[in-house]
N, C-alpha and C. Protein backbone atom coordinates (compact mmCIF):
# COMPACT_ATOMS: atom_id res chain seq x y z
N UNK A 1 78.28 139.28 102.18
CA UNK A 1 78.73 138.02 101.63
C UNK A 1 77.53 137.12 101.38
N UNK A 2 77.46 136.51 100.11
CA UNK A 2 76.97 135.40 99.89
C UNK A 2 76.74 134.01 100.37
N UNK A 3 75.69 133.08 100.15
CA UNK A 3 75.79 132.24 101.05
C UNK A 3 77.19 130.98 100.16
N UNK A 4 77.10 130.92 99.03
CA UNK A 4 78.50 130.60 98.54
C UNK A 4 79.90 131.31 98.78
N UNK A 5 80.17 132.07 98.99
CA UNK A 5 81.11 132.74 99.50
C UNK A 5 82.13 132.22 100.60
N UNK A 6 80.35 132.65 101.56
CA UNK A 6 80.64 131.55 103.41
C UNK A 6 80.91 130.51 103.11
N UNK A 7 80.39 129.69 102.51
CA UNK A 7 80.45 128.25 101.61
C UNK A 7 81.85 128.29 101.68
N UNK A 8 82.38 128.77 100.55
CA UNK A 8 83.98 128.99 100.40
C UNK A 8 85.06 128.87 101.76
N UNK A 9 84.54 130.20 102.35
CA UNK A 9 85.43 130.63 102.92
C UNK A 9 85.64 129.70 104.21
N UNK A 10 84.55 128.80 104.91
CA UNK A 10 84.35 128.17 105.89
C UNK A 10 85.75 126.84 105.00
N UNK A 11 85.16 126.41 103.83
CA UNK A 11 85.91 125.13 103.24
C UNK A 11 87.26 125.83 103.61
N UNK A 12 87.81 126.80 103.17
CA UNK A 12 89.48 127.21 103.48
C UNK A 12 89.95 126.97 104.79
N UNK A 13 88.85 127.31 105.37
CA UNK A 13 89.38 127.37 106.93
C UNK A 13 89.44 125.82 107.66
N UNK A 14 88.43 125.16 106.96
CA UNK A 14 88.66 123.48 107.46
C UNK A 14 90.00 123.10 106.74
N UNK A 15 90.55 123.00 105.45
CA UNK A 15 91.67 123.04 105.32
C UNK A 15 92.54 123.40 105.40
N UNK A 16 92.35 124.49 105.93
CA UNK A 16 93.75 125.30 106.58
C UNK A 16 94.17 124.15 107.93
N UNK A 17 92.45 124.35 108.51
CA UNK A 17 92.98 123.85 110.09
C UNK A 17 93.38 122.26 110.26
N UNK A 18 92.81 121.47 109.16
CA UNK A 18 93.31 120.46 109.16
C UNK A 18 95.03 119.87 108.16
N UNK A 19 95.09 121.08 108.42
CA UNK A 19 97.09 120.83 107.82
C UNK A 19 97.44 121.49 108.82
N UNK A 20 97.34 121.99 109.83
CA UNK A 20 97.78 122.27 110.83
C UNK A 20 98.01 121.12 111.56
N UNK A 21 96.80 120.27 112.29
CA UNK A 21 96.55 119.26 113.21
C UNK A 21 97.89 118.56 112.24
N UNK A 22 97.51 118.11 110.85
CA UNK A 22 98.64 117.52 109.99
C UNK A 22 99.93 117.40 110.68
N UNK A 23 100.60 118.82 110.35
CA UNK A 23 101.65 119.34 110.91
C UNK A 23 102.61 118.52 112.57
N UNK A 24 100.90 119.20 113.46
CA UNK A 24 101.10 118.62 114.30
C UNK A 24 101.69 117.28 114.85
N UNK A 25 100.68 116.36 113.62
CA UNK A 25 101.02 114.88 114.14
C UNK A 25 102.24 114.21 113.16
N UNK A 26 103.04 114.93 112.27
CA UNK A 26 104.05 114.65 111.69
C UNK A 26 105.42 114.86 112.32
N UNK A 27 105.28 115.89 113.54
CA UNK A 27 105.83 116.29 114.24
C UNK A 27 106.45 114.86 115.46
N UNK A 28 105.31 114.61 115.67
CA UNK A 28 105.31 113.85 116.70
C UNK A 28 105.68 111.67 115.66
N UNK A 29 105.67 112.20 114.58
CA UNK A 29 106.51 110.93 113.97
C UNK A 29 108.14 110.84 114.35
N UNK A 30 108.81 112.12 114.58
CA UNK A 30 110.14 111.39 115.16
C UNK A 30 110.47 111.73 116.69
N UNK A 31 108.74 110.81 117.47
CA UNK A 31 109.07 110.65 119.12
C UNK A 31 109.76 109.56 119.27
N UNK A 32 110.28 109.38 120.34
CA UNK A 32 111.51 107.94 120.16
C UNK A 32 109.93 106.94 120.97
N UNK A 33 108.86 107.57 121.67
CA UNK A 33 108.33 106.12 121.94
C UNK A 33 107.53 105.81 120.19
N UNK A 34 107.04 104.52 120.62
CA UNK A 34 106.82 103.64 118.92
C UNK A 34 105.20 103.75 118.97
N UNK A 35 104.52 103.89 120.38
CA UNK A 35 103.14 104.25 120.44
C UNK A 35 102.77 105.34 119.94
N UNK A 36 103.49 106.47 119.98
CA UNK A 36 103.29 107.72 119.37
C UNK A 36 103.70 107.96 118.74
N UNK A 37 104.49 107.18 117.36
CA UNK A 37 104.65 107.23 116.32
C UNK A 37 103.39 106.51 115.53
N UNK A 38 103.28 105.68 116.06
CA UNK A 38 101.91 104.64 115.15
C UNK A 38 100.63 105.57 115.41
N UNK A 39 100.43 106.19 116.34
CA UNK A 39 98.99 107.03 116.95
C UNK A 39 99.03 108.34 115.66
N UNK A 40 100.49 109.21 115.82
CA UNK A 40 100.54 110.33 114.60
C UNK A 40 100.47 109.33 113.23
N UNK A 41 100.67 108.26 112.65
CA UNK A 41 100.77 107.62 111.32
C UNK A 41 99.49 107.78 111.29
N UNK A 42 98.46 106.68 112.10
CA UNK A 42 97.42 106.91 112.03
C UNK A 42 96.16 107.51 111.56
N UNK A 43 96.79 108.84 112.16
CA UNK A 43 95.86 110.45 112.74
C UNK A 43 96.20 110.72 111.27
N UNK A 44 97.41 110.53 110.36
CA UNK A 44 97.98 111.38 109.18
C UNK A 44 97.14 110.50 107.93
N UNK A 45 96.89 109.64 107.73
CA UNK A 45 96.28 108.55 107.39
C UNK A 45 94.71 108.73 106.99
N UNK A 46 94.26 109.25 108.31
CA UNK A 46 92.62 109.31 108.59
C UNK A 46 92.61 110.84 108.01
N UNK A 47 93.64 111.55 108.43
CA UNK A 47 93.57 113.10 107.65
C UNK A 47 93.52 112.99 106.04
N UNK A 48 93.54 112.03 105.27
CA UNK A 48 94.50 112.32 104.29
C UNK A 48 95.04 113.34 103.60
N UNK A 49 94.14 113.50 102.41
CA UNK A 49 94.56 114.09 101.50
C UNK A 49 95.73 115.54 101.97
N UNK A 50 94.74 116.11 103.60
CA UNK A 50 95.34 117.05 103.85
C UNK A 50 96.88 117.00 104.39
N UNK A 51 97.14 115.52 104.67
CA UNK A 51 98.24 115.42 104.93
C UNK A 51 99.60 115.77 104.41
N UNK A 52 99.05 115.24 103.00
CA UNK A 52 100.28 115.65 102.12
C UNK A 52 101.45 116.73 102.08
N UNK A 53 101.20 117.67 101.85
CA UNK A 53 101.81 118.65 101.60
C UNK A 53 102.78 118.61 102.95
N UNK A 54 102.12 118.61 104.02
CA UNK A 54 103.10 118.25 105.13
C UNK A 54 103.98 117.76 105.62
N UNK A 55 103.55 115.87 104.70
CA UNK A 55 104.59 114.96 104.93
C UNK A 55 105.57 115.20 104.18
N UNK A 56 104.86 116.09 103.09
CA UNK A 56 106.40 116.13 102.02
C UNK A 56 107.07 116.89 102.44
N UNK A 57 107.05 118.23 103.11
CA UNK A 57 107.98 119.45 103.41
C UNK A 57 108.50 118.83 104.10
N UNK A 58 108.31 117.55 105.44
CA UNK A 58 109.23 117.32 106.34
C UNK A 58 110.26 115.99 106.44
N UNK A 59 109.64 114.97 105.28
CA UNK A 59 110.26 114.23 104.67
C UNK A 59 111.17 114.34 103.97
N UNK A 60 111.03 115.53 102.89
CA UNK A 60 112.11 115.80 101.78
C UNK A 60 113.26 115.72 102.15
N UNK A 61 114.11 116.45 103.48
CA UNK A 61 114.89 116.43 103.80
C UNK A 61 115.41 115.40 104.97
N UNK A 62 114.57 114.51 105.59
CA UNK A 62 114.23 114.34 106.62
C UNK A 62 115.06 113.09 107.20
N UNK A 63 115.52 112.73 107.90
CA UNK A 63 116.21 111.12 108.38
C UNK A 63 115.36 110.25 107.72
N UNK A 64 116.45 109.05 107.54
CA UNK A 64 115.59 107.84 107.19
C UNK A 64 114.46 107.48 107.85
N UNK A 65 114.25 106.91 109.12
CA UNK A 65 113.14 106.89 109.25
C UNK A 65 111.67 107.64 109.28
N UNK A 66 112.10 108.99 108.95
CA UNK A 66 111.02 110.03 108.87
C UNK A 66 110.47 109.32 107.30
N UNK A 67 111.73 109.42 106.56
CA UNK A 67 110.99 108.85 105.30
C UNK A 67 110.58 107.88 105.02
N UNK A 68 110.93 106.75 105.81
CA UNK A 68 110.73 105.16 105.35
C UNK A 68 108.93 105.46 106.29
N UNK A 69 108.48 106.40 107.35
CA UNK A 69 107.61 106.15 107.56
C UNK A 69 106.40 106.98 107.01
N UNK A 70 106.82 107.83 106.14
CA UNK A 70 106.30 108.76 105.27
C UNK A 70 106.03 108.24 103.98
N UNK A 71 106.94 107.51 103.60
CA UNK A 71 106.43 106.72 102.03
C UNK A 71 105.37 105.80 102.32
N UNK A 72 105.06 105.06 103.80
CA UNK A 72 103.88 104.24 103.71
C UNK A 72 102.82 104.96 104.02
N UNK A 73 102.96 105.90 104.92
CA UNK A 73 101.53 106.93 104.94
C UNK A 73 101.17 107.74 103.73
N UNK A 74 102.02 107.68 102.83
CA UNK A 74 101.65 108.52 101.75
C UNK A 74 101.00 107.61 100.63
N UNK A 75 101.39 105.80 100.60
CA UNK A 75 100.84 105.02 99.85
C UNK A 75 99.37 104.59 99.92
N UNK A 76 99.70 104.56 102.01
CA UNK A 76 98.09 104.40 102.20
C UNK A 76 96.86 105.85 102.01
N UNK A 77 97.40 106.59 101.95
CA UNK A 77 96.50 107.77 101.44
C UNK A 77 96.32 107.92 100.36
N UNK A 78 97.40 107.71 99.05
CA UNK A 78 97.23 107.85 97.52
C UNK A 78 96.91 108.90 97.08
N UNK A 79 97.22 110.13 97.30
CA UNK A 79 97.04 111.20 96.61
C UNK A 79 98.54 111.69 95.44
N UNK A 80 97.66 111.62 94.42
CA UNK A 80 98.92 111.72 93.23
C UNK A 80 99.91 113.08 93.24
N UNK A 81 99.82 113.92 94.18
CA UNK A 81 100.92 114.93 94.50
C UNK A 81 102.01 113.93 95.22
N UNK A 82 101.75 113.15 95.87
CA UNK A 82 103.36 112.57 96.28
C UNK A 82 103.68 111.26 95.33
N UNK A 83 103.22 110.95 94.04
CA UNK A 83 104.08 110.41 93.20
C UNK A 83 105.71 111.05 92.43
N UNK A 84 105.73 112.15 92.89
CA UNK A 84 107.43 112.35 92.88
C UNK A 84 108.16 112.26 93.36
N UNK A 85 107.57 112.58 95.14
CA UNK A 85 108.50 112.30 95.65
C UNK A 85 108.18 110.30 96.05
N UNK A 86 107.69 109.83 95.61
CA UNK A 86 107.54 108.51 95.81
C UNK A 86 108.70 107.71 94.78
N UNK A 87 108.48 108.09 93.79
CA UNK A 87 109.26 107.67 92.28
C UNK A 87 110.84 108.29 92.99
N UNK A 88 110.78 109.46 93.16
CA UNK A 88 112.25 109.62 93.94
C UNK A 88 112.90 108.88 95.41
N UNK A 89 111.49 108.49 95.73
CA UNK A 89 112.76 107.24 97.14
C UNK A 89 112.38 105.69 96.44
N UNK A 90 111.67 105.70 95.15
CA UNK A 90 112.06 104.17 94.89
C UNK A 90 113.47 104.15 94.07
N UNK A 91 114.60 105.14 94.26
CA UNK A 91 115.51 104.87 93.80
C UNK A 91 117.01 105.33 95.05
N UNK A 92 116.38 104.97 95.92
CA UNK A 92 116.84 105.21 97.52
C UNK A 92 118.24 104.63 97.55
N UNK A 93 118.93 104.79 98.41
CA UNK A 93 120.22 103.87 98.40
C UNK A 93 119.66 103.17 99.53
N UNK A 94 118.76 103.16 100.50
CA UNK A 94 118.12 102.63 101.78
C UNK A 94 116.73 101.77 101.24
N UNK A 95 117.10 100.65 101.46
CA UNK A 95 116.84 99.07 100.80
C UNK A 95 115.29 99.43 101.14
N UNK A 96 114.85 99.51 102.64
CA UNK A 96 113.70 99.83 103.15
C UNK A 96 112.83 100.65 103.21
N UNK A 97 113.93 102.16 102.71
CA UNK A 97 113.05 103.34 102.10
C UNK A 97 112.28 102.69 100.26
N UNK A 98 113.26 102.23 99.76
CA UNK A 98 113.28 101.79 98.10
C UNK A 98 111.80 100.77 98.13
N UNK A 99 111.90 99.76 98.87
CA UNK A 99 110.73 99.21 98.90
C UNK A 99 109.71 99.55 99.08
N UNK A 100 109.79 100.49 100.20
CA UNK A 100 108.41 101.03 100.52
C UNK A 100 107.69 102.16 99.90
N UNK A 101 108.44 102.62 98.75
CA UNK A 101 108.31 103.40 98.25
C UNK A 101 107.65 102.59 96.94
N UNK A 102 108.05 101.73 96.33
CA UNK A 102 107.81 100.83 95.37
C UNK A 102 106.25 100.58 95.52
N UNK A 103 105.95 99.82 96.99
CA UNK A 103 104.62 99.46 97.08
C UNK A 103 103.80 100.46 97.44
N UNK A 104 104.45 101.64 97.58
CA UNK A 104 103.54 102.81 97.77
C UNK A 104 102.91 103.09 96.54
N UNK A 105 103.76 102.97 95.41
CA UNK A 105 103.69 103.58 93.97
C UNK A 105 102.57 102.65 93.37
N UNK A 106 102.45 101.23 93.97
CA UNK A 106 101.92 100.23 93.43
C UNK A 106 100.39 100.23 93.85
N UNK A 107 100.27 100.62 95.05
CA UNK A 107 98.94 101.36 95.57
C UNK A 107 98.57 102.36 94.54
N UNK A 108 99.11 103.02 94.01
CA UNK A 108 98.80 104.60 93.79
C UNK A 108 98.12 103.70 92.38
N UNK A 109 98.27 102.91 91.42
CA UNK A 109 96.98 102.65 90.28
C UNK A 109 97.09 103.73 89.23
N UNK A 110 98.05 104.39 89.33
CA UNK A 110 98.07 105.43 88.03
C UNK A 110 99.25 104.88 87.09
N UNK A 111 98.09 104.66 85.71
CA UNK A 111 98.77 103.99 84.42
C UNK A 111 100.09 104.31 84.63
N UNK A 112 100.79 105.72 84.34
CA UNK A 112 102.01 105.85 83.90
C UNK A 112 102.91 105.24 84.96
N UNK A 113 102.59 104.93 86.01
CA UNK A 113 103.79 104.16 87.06
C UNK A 113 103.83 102.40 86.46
N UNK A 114 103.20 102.41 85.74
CA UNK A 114 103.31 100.80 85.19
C UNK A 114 104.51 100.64 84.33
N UNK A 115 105.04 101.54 83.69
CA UNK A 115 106.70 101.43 83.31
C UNK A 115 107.74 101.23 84.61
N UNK A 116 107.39 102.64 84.80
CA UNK A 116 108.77 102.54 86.08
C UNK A 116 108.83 101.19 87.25
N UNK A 117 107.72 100.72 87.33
CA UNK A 117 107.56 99.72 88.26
C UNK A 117 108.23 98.58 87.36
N UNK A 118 108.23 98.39 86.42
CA UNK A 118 108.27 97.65 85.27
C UNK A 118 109.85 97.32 85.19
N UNK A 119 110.28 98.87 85.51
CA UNK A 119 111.92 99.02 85.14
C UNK A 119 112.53 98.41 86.47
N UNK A 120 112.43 98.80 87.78
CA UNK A 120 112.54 98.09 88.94
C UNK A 120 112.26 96.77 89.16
N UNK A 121 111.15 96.08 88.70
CA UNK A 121 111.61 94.76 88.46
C UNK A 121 112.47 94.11 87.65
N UNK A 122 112.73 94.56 86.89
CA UNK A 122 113.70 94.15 85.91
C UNK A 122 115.07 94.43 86.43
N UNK A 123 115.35 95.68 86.93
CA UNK A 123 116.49 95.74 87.14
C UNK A 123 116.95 95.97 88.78
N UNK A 124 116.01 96.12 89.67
CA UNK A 124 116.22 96.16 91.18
C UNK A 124 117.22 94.95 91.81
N UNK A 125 118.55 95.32 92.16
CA UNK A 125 119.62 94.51 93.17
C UNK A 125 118.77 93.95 94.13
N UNK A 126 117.96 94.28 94.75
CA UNK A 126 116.84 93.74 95.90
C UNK A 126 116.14 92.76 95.34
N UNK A 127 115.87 91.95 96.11
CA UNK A 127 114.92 90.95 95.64
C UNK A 127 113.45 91.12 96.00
N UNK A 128 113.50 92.06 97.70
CA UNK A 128 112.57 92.47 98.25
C UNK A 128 111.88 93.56 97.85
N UNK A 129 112.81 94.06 96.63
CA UNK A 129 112.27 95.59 96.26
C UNK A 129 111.75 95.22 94.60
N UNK A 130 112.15 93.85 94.35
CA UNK A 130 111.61 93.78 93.17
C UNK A 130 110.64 92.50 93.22
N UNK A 131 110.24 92.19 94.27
CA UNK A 131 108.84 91.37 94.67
C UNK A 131 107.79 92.75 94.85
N UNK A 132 108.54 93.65 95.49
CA UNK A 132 107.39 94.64 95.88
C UNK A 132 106.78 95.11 94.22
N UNK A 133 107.56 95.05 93.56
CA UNK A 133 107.60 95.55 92.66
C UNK A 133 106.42 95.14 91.15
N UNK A 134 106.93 93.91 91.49
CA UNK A 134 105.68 92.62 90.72
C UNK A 134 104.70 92.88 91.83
N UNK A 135 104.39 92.98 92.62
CA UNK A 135 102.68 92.84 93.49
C UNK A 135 102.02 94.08 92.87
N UNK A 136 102.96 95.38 92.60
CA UNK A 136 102.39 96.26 92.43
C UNK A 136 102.21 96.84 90.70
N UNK A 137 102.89 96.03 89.94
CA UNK A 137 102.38 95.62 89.34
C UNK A 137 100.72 94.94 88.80
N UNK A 138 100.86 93.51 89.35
CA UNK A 138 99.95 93.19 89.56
C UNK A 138 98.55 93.77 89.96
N UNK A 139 98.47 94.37 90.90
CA UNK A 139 97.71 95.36 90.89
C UNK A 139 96.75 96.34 90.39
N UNK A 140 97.92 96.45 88.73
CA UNK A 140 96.82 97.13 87.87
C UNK A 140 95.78 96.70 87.21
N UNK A 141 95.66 95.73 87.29
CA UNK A 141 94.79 95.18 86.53
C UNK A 141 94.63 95.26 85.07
N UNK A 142 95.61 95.11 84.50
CA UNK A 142 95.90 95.96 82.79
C UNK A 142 96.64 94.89 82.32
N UNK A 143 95.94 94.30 81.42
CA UNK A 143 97.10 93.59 80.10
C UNK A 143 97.84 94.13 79.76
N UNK A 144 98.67 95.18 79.83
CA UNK A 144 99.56 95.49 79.48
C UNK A 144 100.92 95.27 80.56
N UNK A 145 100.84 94.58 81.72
CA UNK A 145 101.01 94.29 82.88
C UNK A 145 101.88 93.10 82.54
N UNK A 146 101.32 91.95 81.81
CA UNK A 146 101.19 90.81 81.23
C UNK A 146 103.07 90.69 81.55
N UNK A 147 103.45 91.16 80.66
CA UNK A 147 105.01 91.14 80.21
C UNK A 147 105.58 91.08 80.98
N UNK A 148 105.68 92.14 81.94
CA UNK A 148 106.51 92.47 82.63
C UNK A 148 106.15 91.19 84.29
N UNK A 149 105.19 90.76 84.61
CA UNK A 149 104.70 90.11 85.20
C UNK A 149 105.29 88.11 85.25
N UNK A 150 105.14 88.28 83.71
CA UNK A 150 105.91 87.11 83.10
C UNK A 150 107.25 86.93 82.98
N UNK A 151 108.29 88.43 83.03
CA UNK A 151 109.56 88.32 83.45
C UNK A 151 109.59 88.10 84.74
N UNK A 152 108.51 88.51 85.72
CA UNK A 152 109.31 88.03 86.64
C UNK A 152 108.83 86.70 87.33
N UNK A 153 108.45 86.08 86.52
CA UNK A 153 108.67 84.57 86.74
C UNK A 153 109.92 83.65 86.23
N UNK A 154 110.68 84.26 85.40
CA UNK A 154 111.99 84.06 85.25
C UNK A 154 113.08 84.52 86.55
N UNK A 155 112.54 85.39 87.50
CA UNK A 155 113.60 85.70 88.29
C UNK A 155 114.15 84.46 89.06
N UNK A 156 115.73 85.16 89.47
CA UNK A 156 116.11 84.05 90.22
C UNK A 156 115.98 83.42 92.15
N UNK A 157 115.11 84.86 91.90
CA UNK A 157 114.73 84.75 93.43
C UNK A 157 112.99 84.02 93.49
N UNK A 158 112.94 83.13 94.57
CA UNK A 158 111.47 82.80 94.93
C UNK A 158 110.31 83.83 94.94
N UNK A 159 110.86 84.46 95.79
CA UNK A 159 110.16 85.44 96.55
C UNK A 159 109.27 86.43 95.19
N UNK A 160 110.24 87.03 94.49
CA UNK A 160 109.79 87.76 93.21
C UNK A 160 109.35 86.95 92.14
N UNK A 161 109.80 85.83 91.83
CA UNK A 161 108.63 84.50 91.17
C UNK A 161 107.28 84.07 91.51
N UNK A 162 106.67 84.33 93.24
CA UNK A 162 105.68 84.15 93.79
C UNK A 162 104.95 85.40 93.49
């Protein structure tokens, strides 16, 4: 073997082993104490990228709070493999999954979520989910932003006017 090869083959094995540890500490997101839920968020957080794939297999199906605490570890990491399933819990029937999913999306800075965010302010029953909605907006930093930004200074809620 080559010294690129080893190169290679060593990189697989750090990512293998760090979706394992992953695994591990996603596991330990539905302990009933709240210290060792925040310690695995954390740990999943500082892992990132490798996290992903993990949070999603066990989220997809997963109780609400697995997901409501999976859409914010997945916002604060930003890796564009969980913009589907992100775009799929900002249309949550769970007010707190929907939001957090919103400002996850709003983190994430990729042009094409500037519609859909767009459409949720405009049309989100929440007021909380369509404030989240304008921040993340905001966010992009894009005149094209403009519009939709300016509707929601027409809203009838404070909160999404601020």
């Amino acid at each position: 073997m080559n010294a690129s090869q080893l190169y290679l083959l060593g990189v697989v094995a750090l990512i293998g082993c760090a979706e394992h540890r992953a695994e591990e500490h996603v596991a330990r997101l539905g302990d009933t104490d709240r210290r060792v839920r925040l310690d695995a968020s954390y740990e999943l957080v500082q892992l990132g990228s490798s996290s992903v794939e993990p949070i999603l297999r066990a989220a997809q199906n997963g109780s609400d709070r697995l997901q409501y605490v999976s859409v914010q570890i997945l916002g604060r990491i930003g890796d564009a493999r969980a913009i589907p399933f992100l775009r799929d819990r900002a249309s949550a029937s769970n007010i707190h999954i929907r939001r957090e999913a919103v400002i996850a999306l709003g983190m994430m800075g990729e042009p094409g979520l500037l519609a859909p965010l767009a459409g949720i302010l405009i049309a989100d029953g929440d007021s909380g989910v369509r404030s989240a909605a304008a921040r993340g907006i905001s966010n992009f930093l894009d005149t094209t932003a403009v519009p939709s930004l300016i509707s929601a200074l027409r809203d009838r809620e404070p909160e999404v006017r601020r």
